[in-house]
Structure formats: structure tokens, C-alpha cells
N, C-alpha and C. Protein backbone atom coordinates (compact mmCIF):
# COMPACT_ATOMS: atom_id res chain seq x y z
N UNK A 1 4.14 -19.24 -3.92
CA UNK A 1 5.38 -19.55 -3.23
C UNK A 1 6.41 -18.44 -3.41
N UNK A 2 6.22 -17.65 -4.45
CA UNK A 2 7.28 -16.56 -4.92
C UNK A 2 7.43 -15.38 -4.18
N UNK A 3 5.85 -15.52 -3.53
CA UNK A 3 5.90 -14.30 -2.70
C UNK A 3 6.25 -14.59 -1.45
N UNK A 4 6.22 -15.49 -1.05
CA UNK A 4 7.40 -15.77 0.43
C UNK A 4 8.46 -15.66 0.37
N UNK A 5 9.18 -16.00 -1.05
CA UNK A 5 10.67 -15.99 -1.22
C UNK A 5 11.03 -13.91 -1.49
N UNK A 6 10.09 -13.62 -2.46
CA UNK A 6 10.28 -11.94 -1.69
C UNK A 6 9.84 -11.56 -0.83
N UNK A 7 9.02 -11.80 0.11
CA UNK A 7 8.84 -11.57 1.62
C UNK A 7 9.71 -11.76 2.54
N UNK A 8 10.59 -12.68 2.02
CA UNK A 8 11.39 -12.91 2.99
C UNK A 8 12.58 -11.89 3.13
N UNK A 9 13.08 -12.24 1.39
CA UNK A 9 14.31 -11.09 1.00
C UNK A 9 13.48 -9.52 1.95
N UNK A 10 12.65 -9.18 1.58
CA UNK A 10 12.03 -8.00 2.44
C UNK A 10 12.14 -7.78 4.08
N UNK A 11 12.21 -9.02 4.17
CA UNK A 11 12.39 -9.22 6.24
C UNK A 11 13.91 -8.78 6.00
N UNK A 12 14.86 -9.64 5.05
CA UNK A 12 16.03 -9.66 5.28
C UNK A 12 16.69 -8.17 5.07
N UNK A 13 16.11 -7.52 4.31
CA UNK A 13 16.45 -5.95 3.78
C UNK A 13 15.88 -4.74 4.83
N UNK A 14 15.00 -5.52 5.70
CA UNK A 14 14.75 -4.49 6.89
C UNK A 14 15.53 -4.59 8.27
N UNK A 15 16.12 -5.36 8.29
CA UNK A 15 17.60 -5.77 9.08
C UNK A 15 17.96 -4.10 9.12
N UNK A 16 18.89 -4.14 7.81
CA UNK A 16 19.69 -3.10 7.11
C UNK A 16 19.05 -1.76 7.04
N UNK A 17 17.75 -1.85 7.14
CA UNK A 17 17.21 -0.50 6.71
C UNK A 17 17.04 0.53 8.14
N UNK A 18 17.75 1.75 7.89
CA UNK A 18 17.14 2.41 9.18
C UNK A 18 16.34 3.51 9.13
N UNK A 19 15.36 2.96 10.37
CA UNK A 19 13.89 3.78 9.65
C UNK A 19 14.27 5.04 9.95
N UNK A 20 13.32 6.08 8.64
CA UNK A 20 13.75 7.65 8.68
C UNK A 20 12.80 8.66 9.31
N UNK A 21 11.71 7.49 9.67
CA UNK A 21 10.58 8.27 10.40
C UNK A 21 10.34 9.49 9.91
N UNK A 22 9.91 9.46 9.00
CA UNK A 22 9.32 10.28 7.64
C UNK A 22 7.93 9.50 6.86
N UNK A 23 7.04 10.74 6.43
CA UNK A 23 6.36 10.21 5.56
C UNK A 23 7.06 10.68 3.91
N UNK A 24 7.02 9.62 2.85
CA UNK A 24 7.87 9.97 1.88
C UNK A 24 6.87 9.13 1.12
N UNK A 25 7.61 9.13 -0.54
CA UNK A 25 7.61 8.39 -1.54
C UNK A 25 8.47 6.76 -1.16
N UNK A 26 8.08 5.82 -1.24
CA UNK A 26 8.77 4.82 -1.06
C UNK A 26 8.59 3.76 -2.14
N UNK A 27 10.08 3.06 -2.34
CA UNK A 27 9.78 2.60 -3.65
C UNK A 27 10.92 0.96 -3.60
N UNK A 28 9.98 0.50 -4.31
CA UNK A 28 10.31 -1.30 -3.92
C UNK A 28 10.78 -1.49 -5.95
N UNK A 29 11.68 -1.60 -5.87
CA UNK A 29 11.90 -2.46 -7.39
C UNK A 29 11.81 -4.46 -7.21
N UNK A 30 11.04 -4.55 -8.44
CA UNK A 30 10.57 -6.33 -8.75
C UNK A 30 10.83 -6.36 -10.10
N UNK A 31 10.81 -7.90 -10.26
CA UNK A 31 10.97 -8.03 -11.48
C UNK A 31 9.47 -9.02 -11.83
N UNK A 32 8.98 -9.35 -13.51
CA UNK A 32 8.29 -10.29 -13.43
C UNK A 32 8.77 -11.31 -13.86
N UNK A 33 8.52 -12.48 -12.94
CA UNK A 33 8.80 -14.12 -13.44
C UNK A 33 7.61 -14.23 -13.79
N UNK A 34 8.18 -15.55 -14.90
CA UNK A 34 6.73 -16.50 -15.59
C UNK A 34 5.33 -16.76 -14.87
N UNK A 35 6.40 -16.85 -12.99
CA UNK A 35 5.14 -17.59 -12.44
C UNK A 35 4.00 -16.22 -11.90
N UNK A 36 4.62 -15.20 -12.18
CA UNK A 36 3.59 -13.87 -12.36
C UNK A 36 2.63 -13.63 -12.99
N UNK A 37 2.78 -14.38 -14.29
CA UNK A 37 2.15 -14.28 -15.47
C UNK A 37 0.82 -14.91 -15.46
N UNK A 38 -0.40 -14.47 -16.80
CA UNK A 38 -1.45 -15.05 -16.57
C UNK A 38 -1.27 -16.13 -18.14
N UNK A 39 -2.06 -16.32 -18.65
CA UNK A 39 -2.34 -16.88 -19.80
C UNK A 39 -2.35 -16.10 -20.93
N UNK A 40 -2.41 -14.75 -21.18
CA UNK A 40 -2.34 -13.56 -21.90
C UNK A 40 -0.41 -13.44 -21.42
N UNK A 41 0.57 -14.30 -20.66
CA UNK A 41 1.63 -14.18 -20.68
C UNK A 41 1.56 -12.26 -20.55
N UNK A 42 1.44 -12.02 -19.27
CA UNK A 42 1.96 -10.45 -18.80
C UNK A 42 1.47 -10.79 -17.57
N UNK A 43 1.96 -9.86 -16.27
CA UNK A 43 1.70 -9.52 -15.00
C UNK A 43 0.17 -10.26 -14.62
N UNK A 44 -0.67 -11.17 -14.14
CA UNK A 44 -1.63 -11.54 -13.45
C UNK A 44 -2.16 -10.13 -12.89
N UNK A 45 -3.35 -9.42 -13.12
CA UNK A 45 -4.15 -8.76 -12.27
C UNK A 45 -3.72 -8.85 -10.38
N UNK A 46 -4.09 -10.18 -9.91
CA UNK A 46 -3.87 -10.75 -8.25
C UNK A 46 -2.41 -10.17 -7.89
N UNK A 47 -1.82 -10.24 -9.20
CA UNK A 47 -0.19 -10.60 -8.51
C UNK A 47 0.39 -8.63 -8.46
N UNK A 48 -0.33 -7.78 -9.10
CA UNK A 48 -0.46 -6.31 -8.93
C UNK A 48 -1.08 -6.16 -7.03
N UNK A 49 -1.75 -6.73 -6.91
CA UNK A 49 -2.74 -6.52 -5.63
C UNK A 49 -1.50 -7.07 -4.94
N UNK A 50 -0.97 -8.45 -4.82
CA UNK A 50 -0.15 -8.74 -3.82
C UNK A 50 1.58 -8.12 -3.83
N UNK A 51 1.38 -7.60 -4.72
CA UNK A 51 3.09 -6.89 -4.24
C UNK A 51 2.52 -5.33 -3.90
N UNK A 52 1.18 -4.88 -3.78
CA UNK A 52 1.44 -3.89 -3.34
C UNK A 52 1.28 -4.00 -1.65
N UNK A 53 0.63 -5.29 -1.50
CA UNK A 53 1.01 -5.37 0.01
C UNK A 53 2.47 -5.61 0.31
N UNK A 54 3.13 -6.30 -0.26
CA UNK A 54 4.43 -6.35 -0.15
C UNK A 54 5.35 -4.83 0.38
N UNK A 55 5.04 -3.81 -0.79
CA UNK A 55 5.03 -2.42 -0.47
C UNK A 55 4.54 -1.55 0.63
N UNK A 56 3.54 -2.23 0.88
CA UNK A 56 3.06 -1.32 1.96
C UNK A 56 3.75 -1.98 3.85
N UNK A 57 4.00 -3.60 3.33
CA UNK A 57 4.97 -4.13 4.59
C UNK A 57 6.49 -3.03 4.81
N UNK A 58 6.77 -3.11 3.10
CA UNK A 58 8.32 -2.20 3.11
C UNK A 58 7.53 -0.45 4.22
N UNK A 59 7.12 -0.08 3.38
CA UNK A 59 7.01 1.45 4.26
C UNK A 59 6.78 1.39 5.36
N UNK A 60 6.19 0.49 6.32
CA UNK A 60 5.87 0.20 7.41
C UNK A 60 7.24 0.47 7.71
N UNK A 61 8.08 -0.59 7.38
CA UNK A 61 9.88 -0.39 8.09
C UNK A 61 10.20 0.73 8.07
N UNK A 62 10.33 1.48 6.67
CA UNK A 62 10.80 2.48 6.36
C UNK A 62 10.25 3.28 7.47
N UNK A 63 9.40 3.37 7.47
CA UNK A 63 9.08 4.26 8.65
C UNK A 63 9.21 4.21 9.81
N UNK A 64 10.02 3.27 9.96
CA UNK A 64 9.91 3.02 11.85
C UNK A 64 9.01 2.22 12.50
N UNK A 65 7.98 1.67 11.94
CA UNK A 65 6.87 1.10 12.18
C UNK A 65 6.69 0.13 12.87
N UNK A 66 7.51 -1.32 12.55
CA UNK A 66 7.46 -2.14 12.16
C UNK A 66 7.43 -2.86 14.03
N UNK A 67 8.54 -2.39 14.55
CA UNK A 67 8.53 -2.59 16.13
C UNK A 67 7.63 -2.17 16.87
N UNK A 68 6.41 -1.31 16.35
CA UNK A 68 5.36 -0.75 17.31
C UNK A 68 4.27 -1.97 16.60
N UNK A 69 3.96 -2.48 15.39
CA UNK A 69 2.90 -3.18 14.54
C UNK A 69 2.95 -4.60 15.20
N UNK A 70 4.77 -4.83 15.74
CA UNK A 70 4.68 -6.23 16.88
C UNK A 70 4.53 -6.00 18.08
N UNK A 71 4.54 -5.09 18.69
CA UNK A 71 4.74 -4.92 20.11
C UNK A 71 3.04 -4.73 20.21
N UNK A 72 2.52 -3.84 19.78
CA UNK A 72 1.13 -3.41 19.88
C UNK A 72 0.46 -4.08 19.48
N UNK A 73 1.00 -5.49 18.86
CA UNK A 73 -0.57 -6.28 18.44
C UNK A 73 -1.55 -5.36 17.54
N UNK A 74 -0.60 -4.81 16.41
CA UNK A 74 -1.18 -3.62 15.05
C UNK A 74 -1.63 -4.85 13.81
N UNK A 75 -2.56 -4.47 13.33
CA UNK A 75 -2.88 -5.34 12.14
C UNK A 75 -3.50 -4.34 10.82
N UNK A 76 -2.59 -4.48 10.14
CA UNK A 76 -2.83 -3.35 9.27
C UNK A 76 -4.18 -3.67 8.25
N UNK A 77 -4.97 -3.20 8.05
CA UNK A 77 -6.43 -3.53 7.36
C UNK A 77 -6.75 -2.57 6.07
N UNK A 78 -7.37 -2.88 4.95
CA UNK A 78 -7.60 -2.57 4.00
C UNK A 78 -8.70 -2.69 3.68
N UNK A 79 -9.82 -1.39 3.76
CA UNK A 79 -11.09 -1.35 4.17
C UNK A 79 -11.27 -0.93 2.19
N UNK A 80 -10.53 -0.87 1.40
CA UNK A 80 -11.15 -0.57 0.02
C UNK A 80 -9.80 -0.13 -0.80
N UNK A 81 -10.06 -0.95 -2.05
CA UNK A 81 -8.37 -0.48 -2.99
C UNK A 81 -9.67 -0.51 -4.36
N UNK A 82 -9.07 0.19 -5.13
CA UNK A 82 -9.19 0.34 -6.93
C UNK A 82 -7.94 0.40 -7.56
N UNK A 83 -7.77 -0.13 -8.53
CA UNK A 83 -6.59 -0.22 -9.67
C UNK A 83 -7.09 0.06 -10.90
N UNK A 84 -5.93 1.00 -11.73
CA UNK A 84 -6.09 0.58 -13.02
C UNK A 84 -5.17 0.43 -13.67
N UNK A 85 -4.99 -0.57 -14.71
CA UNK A 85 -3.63 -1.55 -15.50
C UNK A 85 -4.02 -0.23 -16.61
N UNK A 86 -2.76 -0.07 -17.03
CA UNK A 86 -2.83 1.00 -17.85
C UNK A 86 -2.03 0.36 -18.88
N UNK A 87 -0.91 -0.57 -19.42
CA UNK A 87 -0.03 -1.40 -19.91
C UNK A 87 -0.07 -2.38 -19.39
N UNK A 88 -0.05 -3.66 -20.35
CA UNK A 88 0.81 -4.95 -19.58
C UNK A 88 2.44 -4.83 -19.06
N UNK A 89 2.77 -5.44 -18.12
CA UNK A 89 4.06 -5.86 -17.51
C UNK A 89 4.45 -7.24 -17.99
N UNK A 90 5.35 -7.39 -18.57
CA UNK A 90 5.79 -8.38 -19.57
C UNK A 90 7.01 -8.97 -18.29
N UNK A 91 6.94 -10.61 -19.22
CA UNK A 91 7.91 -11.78 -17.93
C UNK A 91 8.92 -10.62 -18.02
N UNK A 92 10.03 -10.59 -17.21
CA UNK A 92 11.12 -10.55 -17.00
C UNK A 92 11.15 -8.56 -17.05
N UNK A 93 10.25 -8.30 -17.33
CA UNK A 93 10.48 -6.50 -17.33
C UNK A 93 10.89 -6.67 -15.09
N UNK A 94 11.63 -5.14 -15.32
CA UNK A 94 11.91 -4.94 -14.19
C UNK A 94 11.15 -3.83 -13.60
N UNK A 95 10.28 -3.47 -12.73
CA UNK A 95 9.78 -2.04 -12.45
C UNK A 95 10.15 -1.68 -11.10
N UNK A 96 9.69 -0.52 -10.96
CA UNK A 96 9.69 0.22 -9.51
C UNK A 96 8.41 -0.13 -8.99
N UNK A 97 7.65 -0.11 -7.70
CA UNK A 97 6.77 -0.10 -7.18
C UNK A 97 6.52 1.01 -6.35
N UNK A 98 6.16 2.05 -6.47
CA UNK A 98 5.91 3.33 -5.67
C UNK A 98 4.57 3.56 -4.46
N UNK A 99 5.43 3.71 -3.70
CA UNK A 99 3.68 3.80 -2.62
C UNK A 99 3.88 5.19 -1.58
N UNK A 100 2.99 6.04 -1.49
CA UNK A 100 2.78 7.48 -0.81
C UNK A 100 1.44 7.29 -0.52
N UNK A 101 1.79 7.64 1.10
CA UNK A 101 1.08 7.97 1.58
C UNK A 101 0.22 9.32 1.47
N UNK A 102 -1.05 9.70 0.95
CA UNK A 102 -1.02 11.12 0.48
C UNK A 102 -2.39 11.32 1.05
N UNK A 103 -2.86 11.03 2.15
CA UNK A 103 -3.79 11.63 3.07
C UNK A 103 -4.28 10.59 4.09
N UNK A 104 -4.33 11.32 4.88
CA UNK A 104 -5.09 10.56 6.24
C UNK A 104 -6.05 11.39 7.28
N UNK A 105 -6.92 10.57 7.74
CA UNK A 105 -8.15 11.68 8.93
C UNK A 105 -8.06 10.83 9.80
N UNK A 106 -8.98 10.80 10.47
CA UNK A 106 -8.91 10.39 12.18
C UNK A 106 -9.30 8.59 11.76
N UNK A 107 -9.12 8.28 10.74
CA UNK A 107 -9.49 6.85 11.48
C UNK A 107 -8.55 6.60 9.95
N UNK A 108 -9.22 6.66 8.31
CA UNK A 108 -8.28 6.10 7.51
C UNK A 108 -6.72 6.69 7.09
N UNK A 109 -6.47 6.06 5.77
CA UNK A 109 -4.88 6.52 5.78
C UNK A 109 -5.02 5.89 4.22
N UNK A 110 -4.88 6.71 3.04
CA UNK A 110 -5.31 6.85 1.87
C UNK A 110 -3.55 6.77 1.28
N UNK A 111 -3.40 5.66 0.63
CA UNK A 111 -1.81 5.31 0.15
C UNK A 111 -2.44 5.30 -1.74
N UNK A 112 -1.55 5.77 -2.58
CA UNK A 112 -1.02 5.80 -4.04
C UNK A 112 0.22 4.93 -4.27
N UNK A 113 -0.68 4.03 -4.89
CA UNK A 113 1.04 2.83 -5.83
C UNK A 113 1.10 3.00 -6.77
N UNK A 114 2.04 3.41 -7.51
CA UNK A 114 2.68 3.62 -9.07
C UNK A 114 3.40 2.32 -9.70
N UNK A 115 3.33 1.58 -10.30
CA UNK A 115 4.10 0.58 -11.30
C UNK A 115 4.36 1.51 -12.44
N UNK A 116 5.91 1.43 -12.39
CA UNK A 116 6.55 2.28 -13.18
C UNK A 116 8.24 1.26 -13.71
N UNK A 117 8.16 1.35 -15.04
CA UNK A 117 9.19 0.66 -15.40
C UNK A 117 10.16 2.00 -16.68
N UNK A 118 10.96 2.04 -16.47
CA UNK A 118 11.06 3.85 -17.44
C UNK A 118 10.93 4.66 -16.80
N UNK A 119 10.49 5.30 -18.02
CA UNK A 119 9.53 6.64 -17.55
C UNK A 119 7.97 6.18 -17.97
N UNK A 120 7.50 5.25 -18.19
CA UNK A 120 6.13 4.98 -18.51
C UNK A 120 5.60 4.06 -16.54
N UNK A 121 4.02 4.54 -17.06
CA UNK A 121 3.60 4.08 -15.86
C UNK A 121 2.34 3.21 -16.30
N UNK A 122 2.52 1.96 -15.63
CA UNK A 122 1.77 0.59 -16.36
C UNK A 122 0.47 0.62 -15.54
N UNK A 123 0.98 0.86 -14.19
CA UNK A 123 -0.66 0.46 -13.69
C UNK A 123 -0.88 1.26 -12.29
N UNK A 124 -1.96 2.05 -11.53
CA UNK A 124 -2.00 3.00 -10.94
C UNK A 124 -2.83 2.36 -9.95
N UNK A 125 -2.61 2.56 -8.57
CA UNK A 125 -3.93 2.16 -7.16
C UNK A 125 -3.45 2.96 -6.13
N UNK A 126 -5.41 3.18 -5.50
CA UNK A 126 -5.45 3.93 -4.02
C UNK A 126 -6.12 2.82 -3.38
N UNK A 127 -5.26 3.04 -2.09
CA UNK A 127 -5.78 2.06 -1.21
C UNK A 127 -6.62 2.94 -0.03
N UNK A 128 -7.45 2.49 0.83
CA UNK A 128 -7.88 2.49 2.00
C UNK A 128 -7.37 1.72 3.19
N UNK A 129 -6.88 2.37 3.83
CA UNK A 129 -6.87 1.16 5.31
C UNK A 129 -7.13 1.54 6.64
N UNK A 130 -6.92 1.28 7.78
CA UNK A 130 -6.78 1.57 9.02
C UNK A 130 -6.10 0.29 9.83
N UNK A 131 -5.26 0.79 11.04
CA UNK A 131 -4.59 0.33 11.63
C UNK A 131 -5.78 -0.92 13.08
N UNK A 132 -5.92 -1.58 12.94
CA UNK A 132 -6.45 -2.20 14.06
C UNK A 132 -5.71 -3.16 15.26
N UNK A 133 -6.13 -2.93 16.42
CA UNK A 133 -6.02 -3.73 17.79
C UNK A 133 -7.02 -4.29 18.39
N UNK A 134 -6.56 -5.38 18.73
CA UNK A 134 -7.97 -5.84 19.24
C UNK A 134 -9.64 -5.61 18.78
N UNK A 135 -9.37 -5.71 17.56
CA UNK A 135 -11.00 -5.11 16.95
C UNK A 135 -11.02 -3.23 17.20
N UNK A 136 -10.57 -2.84 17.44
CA UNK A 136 -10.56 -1.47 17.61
C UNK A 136 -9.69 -0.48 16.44
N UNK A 137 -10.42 0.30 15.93
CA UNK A 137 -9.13 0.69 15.14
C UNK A 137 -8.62 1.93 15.67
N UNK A 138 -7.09 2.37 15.59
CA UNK A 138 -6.47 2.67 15.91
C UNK A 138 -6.36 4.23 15.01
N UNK A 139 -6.63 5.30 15.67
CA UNK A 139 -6.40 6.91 15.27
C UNK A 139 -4.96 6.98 14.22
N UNK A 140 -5.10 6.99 12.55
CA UNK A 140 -3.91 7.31 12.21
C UNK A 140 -2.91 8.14 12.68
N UNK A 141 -3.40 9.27 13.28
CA UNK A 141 -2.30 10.34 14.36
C UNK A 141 -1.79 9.33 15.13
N UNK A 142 -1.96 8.71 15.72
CA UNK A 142 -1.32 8.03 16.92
C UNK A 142 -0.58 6.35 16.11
N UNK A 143 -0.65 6.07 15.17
CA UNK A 143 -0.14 5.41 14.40
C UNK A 143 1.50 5.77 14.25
N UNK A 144 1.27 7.22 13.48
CA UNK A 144 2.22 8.09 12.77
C UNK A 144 2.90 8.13 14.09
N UNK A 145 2.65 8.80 15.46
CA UNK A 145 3.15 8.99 16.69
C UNK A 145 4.03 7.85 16.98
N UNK A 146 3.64 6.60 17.15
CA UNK A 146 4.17 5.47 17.28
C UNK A 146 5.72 5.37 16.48
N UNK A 147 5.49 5.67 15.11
CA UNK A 147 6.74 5.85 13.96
C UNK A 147 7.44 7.43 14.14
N UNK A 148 7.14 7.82 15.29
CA UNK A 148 7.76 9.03 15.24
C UNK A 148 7.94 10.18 13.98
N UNK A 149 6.73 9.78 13.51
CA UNK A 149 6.18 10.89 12.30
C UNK A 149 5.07 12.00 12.64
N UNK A 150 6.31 13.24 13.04
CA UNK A 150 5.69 14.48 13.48
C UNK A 150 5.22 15.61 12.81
N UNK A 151 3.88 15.22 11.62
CA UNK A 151 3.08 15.76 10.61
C UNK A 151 2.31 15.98 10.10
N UNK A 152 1.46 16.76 10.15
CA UNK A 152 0.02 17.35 9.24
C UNK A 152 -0.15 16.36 8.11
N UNK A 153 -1.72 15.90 8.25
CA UNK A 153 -1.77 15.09 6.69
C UNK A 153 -2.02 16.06 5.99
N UNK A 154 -0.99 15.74 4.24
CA UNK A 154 -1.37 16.76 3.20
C UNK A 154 -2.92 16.88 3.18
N UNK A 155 -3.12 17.84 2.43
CA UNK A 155 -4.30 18.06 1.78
C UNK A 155 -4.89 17.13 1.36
N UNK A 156 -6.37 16.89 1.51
CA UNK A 156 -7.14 16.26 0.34
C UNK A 156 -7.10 16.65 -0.60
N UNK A 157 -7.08 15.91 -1.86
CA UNK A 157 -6.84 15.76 -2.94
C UNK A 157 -8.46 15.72 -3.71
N UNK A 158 -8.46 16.42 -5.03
CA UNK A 158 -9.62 16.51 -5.21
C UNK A 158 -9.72 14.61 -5.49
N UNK A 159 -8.71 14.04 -5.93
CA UNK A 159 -8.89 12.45 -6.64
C UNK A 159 -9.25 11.54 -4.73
N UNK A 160 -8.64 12.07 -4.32
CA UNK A 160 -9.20 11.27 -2.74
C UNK A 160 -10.80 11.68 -2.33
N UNK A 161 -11.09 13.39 -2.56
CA UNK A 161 -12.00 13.62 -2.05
C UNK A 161 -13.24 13.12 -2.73
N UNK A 162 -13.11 12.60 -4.22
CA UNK A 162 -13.67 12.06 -4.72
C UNK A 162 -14.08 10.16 -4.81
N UNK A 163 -13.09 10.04 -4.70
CA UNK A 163 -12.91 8.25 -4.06
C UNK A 163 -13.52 8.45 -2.41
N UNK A 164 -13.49 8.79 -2.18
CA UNK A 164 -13.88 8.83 -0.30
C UNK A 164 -15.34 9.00 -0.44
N UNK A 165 -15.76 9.99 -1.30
CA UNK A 165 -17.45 10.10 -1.61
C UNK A 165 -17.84 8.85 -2.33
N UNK A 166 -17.45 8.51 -3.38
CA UNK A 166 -17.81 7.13 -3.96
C UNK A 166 -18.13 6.14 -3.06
N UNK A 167 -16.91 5.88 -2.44
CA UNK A 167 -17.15 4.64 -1.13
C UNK A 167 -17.84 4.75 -0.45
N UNK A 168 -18.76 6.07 0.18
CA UNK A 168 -19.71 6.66 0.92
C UNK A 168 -20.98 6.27 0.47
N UNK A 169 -20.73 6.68 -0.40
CA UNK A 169 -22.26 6.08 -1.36
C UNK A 169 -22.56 4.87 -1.64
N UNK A 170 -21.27 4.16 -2.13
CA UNK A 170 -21.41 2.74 -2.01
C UNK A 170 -21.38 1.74 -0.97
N UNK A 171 -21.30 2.60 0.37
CA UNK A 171 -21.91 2.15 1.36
C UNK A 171 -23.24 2.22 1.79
N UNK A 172 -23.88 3.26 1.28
CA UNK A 172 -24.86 3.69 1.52
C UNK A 172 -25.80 3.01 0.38
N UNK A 173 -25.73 2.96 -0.43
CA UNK A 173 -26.09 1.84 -1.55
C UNK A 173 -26.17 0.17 -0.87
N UNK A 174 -25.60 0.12 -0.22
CA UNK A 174 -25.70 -1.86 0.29
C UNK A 174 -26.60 -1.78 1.66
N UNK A 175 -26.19 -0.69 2.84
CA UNK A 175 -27.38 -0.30 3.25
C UNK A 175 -28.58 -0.38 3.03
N UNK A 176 -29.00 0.39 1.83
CA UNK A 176 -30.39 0.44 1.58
C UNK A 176 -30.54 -0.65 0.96
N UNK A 177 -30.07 -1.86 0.01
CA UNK A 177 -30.70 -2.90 -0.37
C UNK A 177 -31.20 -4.24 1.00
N UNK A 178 -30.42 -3.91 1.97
CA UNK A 178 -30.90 -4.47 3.39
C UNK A 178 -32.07 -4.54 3.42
């Protein structure tokens, strides 16, 4: 239920926000309530996974997005994420939530979330996604176009170019047990 009540505050904060149609660092501060918590009393594993969608709704705005994702019948998809909890997040700590976009090719779009409370960083994820319509997915260039983001994806990263081969293989791995 908690996450509707910040989903919502998030609708209500994109009112106000005007998109910079930029790709950037973007960054969501939360706090943790109890009802975050697992039985080890710190941050729930699930509840890391669901505020980074939360984050990735925010950059959508931030970017201008958000009016092309309704108009176009866009459904944003998440074809593969890994995390790792590096610290617990304790009730009531406050953190940042960081999400960059830091590569994209003709079909995915490779995002980095930071949980950062300080200067310490608790727990680290890359996501995978692609933009879909109608069952079709949608060219990240022409995504970015849509948000009026007129830019070269950085470089691959040796840590992407390496996650991108993994997933390759581990596709290719379920394949062959067929």
C-alpha cells in the first residue's frame, strides 16, 4: 500500500517538474518505514526492486517522457536486472536512489541504481529493458527522439559488456536444455 502512497506523491511531483530532456544522473530520495522491513528488521530485498521502478517512472518525467509513454501506448519492459545489497538499510534511515542511464543499442537501454545514504553505498543494480508497443519493441534512438534527447549512447562499459555476454549465454544455456 506504501508504494501507491509514494507513487502517487511521484505523479504529484511531476506536475512541478520540467522535463530537461537530457540524459543525466537522476536521483529520488526515500526513507525506510517499518513496513519496508523484513524480519532481520532492515530494507526487504522486493522492496529494493520496487522503488527502483519507482525511479525509473521519475526519469521517465525527468526526461520528457512521460507524455509520449501515454500518447504512444509505451510500456516500459524489463527484460533482466541483478542487484547487490552491499549494507543493510535500517527503518527510518533516509537515502538517495540514483539511476543513469549508461548505455543503450538498437533495441536495449542498460540503467545503474545506486542506494546511497552518506557517502556510503548500501546496495548497487543494472537493469535491462526495452520500450514496447503493441508487442513490438520500440528502437531506443527513437525512444530518446520522442524525449527530445539529442545523443550518442556512452560507451560500453567493460561492466555492461560483460553483463550483456552473461545474459547471452544464459540465454543460450535455456535454449539448449529445450
Amino acid at each position: 500500500m506504501n508504494l501507491y502512497f509514494r507513487l502517487l506523491i511521484l505523479i504529484i511531483k511531476s506536475i512541478f517538474i520540467k522535463p530537461d530532456h537530457s540524459v543525466k544522473k537522476w536521483e529520488v530520495n526515500f526513507r525506510v518505514m517499518p513496513w519496508d522491513c523484513d524480519i532481520n528488521f532492515h530494507m526487504t530485498n522486493s522492496r529494493y526492486i520496487a522503488l527502483q521502478d519507482l525511479a525509473r517512472t521519475y526519469s521517465i518525467v525527468e526526461m520528457g517522457l512521460m507524455k509520449s509513454v501515454f500518447k504512444e501506448k509505451l510500456a516500459p519492459v524489463l527484460s533482466a536486472q541483478e542487484i547487490s545489497y552491499l549494507k543493510p538499510i535500517r527503518p527510518f534511515k533516509q537515502f538517495t536512489l540514483t539511476t543513469e542511464l549508461v548505455y543503450w543499442d538498437e533495441k536495449y537501454y542498460y540503467m545503474e541504481h545506486r542506494f546511497i545514504a552518506g557517502e556510503k553505498l548500501y546496495a548497487k543494480s543494472m537493469v535491462r529493458g526495452v520500450f514496447v508497443q503493441n508487442r513490438d519493441v520500440i528502437p531506443t534512438a527513437e525512444i530518446l527522439k520522442w524525449a527530445k534527447v539529442e545523443t550518442a549512447s556512452p560507451p560500453m562499459s567493460a561492466k555492461v559488456e560483460a553483463w550483456k555476454t552473461l545474459l547471452e549465454e544464459k540465454k543460450l544455456a535455456v535454449e539448449l536444455e529445450k
